[in-house]
N, C-alpha and C. Protein backbone atom coordinates (compact mmCIF):
# COMPACT_ATOMS: atom_id res chain seq x y z
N UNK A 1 75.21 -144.98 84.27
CA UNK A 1 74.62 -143.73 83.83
C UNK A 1 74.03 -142.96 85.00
N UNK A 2 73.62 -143.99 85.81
CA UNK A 2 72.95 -143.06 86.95
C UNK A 2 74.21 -142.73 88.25
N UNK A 3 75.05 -143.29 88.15
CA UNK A 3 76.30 -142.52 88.62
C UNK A 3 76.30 -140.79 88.21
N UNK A 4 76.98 -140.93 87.09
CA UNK A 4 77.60 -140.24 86.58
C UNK A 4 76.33 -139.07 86.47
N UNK A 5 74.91 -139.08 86.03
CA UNK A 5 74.27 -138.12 86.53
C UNK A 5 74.37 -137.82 88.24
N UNK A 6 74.06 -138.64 89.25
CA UNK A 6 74.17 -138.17 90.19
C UNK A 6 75.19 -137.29 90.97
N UNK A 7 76.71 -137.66 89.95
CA UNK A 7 77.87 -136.75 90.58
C UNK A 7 77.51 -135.61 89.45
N UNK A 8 77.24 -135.17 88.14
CA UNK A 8 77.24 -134.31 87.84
C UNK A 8 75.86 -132.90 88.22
N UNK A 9 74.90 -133.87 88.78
CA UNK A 9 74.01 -132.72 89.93
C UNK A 9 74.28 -132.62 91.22
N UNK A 10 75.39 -133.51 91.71
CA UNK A 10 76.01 -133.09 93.07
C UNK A 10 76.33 -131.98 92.88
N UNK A 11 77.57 -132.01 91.68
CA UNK A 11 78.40 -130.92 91.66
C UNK A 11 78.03 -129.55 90.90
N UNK A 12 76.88 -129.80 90.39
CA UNK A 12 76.05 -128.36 90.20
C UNK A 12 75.87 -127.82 91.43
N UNK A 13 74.72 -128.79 92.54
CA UNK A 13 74.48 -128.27 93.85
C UNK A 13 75.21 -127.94 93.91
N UNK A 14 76.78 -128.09 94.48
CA UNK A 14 77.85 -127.89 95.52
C UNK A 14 78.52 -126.38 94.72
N UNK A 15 78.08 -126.36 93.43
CA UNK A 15 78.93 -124.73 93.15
C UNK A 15 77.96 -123.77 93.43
N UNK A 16 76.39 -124.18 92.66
CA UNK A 16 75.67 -123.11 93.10
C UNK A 16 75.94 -122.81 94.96
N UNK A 17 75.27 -123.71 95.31
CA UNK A 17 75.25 -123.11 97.22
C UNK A 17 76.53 -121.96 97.19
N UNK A 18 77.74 -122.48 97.22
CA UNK A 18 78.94 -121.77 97.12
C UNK A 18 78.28 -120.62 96.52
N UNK A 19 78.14 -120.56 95.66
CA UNK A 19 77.97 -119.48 94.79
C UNK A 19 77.48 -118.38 95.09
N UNK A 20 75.97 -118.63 96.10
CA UNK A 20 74.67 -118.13 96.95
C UNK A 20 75.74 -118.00 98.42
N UNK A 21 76.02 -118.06 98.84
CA UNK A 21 76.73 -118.08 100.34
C UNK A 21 78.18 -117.54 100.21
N UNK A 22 78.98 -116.93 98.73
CA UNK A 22 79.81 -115.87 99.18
C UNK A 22 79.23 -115.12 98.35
N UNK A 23 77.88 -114.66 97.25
CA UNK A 23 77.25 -113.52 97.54
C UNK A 23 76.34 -113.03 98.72
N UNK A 24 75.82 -113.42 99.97
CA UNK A 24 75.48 -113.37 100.52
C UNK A 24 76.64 -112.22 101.97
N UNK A 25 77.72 -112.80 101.17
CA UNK A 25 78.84 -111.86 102.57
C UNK A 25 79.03 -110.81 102.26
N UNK A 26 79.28 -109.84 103.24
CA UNK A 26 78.92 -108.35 103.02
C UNK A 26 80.70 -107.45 103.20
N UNK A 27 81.26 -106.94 102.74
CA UNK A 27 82.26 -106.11 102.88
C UNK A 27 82.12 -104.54 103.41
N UNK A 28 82.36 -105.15 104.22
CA UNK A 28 82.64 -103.54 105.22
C UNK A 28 83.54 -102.47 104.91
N UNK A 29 83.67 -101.15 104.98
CA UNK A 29 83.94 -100.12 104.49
C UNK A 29 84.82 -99.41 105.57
N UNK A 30 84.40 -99.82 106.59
CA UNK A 30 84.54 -99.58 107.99
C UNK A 30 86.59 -100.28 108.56
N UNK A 31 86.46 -101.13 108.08
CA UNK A 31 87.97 -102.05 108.72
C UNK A 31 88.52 -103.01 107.63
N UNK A 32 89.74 -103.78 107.62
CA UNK A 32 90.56 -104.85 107.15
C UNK A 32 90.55 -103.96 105.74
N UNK A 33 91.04 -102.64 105.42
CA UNK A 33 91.55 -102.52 104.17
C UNK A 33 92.78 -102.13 104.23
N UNK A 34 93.78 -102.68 102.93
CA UNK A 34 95.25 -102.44 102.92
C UNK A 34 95.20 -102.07 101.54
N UNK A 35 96.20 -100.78 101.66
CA UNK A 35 96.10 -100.35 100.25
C UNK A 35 97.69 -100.47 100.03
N UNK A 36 98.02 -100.37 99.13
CA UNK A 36 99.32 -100.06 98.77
C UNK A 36 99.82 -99.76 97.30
N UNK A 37 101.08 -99.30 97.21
CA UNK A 37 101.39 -98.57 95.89
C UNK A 37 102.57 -99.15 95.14
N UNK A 38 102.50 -98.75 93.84
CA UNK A 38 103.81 -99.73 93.01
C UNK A 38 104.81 -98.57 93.07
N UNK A 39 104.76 -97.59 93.95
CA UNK A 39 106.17 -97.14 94.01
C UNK A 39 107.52 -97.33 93.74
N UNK A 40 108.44 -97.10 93.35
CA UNK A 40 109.82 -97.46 93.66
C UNK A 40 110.02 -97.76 94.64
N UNK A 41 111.32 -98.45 94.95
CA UNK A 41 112.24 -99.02 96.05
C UNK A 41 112.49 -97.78 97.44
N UNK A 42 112.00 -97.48 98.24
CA UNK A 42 112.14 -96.32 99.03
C UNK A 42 113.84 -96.14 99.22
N UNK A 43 114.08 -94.80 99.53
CA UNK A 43 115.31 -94.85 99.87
C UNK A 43 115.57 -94.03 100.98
N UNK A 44 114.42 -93.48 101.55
CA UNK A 44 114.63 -92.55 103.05
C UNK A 44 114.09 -93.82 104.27
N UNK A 45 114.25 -93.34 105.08
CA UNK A 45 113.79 -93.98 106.59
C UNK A 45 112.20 -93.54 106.50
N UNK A 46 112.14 -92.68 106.12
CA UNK A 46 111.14 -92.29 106.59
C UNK A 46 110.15 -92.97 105.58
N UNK A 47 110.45 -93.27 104.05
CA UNK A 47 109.58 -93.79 103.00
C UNK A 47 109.85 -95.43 103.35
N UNK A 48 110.53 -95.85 104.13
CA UNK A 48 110.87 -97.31 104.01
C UNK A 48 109.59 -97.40 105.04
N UNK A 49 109.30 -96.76 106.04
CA UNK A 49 108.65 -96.93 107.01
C UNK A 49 107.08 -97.00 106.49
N UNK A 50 106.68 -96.01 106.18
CA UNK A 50 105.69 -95.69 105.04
C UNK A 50 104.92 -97.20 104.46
N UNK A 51 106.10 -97.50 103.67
CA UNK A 51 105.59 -98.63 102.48
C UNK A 51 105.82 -99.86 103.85
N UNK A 52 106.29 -100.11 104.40
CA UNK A 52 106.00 -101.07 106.31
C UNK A 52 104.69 -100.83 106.34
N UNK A 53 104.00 -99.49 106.91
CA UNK A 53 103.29 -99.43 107.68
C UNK A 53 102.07 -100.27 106.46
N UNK A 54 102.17 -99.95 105.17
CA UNK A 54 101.26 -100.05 104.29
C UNK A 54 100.96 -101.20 104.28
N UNK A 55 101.71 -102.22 103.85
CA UNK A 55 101.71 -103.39 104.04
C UNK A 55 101.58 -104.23 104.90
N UNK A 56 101.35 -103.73 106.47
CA UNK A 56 101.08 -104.62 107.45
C UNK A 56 99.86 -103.73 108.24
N UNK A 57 99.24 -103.22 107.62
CA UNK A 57 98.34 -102.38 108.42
C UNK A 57 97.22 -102.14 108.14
N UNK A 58 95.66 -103.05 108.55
CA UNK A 58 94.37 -102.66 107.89
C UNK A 58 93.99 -101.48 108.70
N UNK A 59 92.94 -100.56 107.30
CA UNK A 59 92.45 -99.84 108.46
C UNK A 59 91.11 -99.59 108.08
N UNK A 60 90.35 -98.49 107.83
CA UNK A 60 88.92 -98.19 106.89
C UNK A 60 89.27 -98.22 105.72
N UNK A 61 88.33 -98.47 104.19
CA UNK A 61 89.52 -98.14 103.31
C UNK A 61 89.73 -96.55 103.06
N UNK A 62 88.87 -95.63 103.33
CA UNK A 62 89.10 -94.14 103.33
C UNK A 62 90.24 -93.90 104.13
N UNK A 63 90.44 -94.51 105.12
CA UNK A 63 92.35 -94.10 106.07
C UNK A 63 93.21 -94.58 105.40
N UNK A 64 93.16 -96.29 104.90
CA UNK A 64 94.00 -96.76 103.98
C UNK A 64 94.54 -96.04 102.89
N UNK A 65 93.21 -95.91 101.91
CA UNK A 65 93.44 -94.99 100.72
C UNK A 65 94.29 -93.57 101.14
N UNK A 66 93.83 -93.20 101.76
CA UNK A 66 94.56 -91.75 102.23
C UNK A 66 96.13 -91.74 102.37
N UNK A 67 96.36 -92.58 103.34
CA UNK A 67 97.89 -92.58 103.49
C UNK A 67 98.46 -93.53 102.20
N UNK A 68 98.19 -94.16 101.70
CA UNK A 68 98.61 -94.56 100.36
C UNK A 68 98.77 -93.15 99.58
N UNK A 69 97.88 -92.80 99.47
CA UNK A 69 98.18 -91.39 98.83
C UNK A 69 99.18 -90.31 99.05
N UNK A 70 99.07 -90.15 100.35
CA UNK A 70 99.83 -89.43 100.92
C UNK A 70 101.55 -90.19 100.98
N UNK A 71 101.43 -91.03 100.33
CA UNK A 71 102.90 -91.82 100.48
C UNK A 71 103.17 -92.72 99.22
N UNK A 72 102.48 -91.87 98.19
CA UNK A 72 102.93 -92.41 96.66
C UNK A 72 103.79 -92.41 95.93
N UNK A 73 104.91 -91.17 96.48
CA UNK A 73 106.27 -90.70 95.75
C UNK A 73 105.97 -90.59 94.15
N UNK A 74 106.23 -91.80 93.63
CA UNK A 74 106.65 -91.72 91.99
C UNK A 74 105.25 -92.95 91.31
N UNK A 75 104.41 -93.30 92.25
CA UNK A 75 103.55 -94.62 92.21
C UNK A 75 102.51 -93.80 90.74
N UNK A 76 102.14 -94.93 90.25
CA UNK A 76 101.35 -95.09 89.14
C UNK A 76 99.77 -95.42 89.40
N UNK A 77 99.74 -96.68 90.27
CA UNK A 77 98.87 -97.19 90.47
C UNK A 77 98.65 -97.44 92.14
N UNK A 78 97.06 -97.18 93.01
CA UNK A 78 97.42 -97.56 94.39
C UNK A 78 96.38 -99.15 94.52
N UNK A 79 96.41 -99.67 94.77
CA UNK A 79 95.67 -101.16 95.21
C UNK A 79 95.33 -101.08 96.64
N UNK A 80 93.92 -101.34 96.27
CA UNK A 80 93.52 -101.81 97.95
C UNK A 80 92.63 -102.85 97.68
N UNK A 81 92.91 -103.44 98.99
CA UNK A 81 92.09 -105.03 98.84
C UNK A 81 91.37 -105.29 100.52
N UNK A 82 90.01 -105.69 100.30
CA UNK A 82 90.12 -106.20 101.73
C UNK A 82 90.46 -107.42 102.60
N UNK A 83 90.95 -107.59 103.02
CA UNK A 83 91.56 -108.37 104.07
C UNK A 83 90.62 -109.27 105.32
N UNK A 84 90.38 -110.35 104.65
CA UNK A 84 89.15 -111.27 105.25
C UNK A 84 89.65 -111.57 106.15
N UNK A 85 89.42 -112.08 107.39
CA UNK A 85 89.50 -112.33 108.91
C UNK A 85 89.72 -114.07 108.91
């Protein structure tokens, strides 16, 4: 019995801490955002490049967001996520 309490207040500890220490991390506004769009399949050079750059490229998310925008064609929805180090 005293097992089985001691692993089940381990493992309280061990989620709370977790819990307290990635609210504690702060997301910056500033860098590592990638946005991107559910566009269709591009079919110019120039839109293939576009949906490239989107996908391999963090930046603020206000620059991110922007050129997502600016390169939505037929898109519904744009996603941005940040991109942890």
């Amino acid at each position: 019995m005293k097992r089985i309490f001691f692993f089940l207040a381990s493992s309280l500890f061990i989620s709370f801490a977790s819990i307290c220490i990635a609210a504690n991390e702060k997301t910056t506004m500033d860098e590592q955002w990638q946005c991107t769009t559910n566009a269709s399949s591009a079919s110019t050079d120039v839109d293939k490049e576009a949906d490239k750059k989107m996908a391999n490229n963090q930046n603020s998310a206000e620059e991110s967001f922007k050129f997502a925008a600016q390169n939505c064609r037929d898109c519904t929805k744009i996603t941005c996520e940040f991109q942890k180090k």
